[in-house]
C-alpha atoms as a PDB file:
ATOM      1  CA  UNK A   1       0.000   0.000   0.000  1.00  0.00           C
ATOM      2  CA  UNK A   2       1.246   3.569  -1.059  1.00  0.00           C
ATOM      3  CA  UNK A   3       2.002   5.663   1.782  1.00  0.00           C
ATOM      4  CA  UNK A   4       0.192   8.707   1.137  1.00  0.00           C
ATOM      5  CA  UNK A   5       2.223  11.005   3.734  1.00  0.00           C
ATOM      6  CA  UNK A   6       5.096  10.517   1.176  1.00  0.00           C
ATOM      7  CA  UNK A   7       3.006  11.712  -1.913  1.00  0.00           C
ATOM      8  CA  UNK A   8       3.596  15.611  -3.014  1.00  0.00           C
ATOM      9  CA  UNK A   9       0.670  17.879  -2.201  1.00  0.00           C
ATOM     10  CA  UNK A  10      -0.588  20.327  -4.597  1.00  0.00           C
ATOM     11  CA  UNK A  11      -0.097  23.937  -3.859  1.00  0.00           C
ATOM     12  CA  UNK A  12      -2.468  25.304  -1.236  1.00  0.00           C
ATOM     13  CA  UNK A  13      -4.466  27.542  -3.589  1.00  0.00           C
ATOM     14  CA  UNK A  14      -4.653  24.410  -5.917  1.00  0.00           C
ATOM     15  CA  UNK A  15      -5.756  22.571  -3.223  1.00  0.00           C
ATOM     16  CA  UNK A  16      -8.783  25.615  -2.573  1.00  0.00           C
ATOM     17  CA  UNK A  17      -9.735  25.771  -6.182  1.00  0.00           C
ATOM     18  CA  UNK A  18      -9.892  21.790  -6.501  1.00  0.00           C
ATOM     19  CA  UNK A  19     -11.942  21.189  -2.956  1.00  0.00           C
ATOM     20  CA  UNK A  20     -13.968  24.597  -3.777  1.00  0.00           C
ATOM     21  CA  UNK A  21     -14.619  22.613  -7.201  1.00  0.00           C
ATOM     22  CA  UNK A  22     -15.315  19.168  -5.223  1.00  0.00           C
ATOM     23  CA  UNK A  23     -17.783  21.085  -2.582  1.00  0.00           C
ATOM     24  CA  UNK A  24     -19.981  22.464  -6.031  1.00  0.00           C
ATOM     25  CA  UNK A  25     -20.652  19.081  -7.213  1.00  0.00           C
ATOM     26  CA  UNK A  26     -24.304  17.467  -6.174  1.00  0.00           C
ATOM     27  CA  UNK A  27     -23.566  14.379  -6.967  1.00  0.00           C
ATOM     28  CA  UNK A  28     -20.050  13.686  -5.184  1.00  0.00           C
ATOM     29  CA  UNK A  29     -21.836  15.209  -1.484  1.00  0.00           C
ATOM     30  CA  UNK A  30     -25.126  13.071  -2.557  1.00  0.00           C
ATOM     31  CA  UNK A  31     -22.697   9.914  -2.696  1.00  0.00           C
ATOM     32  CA  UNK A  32     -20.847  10.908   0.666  1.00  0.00           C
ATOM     33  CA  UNK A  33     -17.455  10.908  -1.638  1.00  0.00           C
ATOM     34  CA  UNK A  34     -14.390  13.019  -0.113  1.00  0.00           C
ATOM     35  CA  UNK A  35     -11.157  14.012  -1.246  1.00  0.00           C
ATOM     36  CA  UNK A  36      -8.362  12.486   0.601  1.00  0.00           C
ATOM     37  CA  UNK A  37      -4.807  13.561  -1.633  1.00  0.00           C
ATOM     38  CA  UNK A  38      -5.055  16.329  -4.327  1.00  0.00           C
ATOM     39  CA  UNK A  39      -1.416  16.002  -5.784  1.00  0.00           C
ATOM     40  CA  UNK A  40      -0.137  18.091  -8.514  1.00  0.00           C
ATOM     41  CA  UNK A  41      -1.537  15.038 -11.625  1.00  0.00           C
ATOM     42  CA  UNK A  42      -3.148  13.012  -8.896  1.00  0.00           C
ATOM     43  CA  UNK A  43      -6.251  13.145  -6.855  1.00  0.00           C
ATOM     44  CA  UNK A  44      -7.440  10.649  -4.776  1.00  0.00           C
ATOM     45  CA  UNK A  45     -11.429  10.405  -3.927  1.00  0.00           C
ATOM     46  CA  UNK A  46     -12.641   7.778  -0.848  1.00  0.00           C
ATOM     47  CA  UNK A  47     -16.467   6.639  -0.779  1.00  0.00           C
ATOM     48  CA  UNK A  48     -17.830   4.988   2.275  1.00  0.00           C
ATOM     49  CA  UNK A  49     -19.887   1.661   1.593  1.00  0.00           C
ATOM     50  CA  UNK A  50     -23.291   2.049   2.228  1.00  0.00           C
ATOM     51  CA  UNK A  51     -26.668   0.829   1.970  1.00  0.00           C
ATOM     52  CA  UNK A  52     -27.219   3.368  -0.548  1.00  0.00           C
ATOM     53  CA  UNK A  53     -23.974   2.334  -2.858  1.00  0.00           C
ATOM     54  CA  UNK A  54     -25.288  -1.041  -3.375  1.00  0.00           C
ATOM     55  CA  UNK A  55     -26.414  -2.837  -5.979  1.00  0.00           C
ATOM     56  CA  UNK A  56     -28.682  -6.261  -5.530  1.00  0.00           C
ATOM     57  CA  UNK A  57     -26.064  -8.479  -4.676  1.00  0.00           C
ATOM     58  CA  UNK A  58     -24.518  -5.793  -2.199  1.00  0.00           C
ATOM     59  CA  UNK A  59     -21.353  -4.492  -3.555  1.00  0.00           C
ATOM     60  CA  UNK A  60     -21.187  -0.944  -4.669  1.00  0.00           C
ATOM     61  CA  UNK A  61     -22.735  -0.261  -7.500  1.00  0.00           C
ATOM     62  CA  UNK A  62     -20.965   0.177 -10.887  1.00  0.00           C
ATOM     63  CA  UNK A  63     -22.185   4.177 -11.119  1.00  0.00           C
ATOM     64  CA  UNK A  64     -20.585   4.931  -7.807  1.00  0.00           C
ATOM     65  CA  UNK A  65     -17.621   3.183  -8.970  1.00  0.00           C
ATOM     66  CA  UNK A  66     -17.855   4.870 -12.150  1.00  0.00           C
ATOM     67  CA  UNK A  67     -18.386   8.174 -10.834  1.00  0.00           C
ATOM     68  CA  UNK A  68     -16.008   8.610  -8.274  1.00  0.00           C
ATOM     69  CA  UNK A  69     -13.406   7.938 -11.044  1.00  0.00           C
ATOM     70  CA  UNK A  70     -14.473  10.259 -13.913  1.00  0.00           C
ATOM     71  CA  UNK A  71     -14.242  12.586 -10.333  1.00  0.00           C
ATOM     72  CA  UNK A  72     -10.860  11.695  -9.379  1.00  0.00           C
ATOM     73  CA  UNK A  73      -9.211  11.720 -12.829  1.00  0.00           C
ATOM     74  CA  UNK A  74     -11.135  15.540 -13.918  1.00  0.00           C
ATOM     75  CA  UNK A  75      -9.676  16.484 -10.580  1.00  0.00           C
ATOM     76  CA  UNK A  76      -6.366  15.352 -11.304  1.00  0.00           C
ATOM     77  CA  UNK A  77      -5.990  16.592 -14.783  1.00  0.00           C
ATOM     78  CA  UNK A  78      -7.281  20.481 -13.165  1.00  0.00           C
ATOM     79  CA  UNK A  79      -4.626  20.342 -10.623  1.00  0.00           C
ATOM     80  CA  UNK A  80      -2.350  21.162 -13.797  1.00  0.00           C
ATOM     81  CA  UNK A  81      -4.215  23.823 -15.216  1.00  0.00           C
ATOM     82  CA  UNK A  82      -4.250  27.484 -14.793  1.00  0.00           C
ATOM     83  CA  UNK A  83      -6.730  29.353 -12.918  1.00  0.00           C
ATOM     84  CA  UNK A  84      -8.577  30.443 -15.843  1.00  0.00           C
ATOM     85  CA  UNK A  85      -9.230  26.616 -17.044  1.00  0.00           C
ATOM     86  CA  UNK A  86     -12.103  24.406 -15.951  1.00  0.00           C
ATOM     87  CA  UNK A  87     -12.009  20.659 -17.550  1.00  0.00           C
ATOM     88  CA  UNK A  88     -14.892  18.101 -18.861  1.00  0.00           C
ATOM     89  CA  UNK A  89     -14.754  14.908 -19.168  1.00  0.00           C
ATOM     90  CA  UNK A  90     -14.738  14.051 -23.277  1.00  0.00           C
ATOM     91  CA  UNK A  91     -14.827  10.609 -22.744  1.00  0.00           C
ATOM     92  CA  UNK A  92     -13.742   7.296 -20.180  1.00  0.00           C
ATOM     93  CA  UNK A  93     -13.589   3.919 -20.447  1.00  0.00           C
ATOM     94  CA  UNK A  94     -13.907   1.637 -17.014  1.00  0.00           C
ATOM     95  CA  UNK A  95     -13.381  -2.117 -16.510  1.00  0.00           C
ATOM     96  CA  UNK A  96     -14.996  -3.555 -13.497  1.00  0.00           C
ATOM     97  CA  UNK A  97     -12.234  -6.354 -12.814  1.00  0.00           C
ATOM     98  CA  UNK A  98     -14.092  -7.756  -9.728  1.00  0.00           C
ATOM     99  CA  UNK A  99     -17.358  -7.094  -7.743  1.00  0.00           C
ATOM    100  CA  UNK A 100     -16.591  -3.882  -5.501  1.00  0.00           C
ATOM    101  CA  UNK A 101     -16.502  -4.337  -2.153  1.00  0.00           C
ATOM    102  CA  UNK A 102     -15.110  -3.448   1.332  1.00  0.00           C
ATOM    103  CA  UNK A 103     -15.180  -0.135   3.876  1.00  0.00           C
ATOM    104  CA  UNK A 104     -15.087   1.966   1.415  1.00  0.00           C
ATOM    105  CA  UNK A 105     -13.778   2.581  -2.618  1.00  0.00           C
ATOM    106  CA  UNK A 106     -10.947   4.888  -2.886  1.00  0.00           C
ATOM    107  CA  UNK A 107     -10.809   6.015  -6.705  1.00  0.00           C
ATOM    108  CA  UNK A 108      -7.177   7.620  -7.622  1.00  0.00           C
ATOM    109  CA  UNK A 109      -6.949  10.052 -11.051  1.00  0.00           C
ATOM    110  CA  UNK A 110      -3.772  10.364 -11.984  1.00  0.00           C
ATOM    111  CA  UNK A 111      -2.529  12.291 -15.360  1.00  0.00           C
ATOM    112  CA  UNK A 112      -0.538  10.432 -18.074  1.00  0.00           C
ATOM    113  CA  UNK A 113      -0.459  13.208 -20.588  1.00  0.00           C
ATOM    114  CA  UNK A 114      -1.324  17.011 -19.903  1.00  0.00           C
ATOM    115  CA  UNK A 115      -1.815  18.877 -23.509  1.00  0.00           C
ATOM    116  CA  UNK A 116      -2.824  22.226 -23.933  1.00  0.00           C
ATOM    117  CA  UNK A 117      -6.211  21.221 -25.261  1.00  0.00           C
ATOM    118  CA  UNK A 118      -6.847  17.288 -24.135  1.00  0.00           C
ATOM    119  CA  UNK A 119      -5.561  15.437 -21.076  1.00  0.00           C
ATOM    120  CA  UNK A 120      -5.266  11.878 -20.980  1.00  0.00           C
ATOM    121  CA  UNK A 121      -5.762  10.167 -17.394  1.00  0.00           C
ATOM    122  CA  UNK A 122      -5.530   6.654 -15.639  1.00  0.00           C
ATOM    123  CA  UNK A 123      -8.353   5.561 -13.180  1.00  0.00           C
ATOM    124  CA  UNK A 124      -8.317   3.125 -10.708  1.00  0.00           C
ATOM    125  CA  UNK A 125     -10.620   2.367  -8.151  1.00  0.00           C
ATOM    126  CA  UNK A 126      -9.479  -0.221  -4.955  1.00  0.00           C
ATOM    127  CA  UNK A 127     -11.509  -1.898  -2.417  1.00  0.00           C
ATOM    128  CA  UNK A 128     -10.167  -1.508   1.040  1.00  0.00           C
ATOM    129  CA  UNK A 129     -11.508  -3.670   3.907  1.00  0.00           C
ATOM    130  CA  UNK A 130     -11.315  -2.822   7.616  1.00  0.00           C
ATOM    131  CA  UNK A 131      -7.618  -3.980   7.602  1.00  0.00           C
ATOM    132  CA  UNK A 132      -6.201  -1.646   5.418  1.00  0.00           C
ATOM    133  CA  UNK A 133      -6.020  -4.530   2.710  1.00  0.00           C
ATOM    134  CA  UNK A 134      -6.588  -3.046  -0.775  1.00  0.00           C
ATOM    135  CA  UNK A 135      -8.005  -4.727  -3.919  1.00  0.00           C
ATOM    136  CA  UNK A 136      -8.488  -3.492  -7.253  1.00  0.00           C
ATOM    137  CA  UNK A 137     -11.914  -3.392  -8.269  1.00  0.00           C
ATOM    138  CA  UNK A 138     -11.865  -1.324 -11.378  1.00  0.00           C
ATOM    139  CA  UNK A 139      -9.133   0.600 -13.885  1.00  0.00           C
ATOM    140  CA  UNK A 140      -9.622   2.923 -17.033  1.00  0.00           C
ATOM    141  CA  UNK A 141      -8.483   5.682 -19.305  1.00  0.00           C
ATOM    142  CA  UNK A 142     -10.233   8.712 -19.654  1.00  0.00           C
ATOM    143  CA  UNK A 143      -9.743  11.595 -22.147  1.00  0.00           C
ATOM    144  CA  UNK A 144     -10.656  15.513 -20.795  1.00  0.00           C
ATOM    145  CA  UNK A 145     -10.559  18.852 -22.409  1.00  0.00           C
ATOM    146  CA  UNK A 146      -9.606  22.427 -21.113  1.00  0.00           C
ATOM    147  CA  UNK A 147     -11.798  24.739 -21.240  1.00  0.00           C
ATOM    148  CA  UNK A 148     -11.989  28.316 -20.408  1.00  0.00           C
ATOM    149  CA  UNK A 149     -13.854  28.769 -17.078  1.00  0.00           C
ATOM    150  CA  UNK A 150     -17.187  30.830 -17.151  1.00  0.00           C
ATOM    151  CA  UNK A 151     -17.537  34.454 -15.835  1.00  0.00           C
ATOM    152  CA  UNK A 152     -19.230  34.273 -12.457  1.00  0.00           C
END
């Protein structure tokens, strides 16, 4: 398991524009997702196993999964961009490698390729039990654009 108190942190007004970004999203606070390690090219998101999160067999659902990992990865892939940029997702592709299960899902974007139009990202999302003991659940690519960010 990665020690995360060795990772590099993102700046601290990276850090404010990415968790200001985070705190704007519905859907991340209706899943109970968090940020955990906002890295310059990697983010890290955590989602507590619930109730809620599962699917008829119990394990979290595939959208959860999903969606905490578009998260992560957009996140990552801002933390390299300048104040003025925002990013959307152009497109992602996810493999469920086993049913998704544990504590909680911790989803971790990190950027392969930065351009000044696209981004290209890895996603993987672990299962992590009580113990600490981590399994990967799911891994993917995803492809983002830069855009300009909207006058407020």
């Amino acid at each position: 398991m990665e020690d995360e108190t060795q990772q590099e942190q993102a700046s601290p007004t990276v850090q404010k524009r990415v968790r200001d970004s985070f705190n704007r999203q519905g859907l991340m606070a209706h899943l109970g997702a968090r940020l955990t390690h906002i890295g310059p090219g990697r983010v890290h998101i955590v989602l507590p196993a619930r109730p809620e999160m599962a699917q008829q067999h119990g394990y979290v659902h595939a959208g959860a999964t999903s969606a905490i990992a578009d998260s992560a990865g957009g996140y990552a892939a801002l933390t390299l961009f300048n104040e003025d940029s925002e990013v959307l997702t152009v497109e992602y592709k996810i493999n469920l490698l086993t049913p998704a299960a544990g504590t909680h899902l911790e989803a971790i974007g990190t950027v392969l390729r930065s351009g000044r139009t696209l981004t290209v990202c890895q996603l993987e999302v672990y299962g992590v039990q009580g113990d600490g003991e981590r399994k990967l659940v799911a891994n993917g690519q995803q492809t983002l654009i830069r855009v300009t960010r909207p006058a407020e």
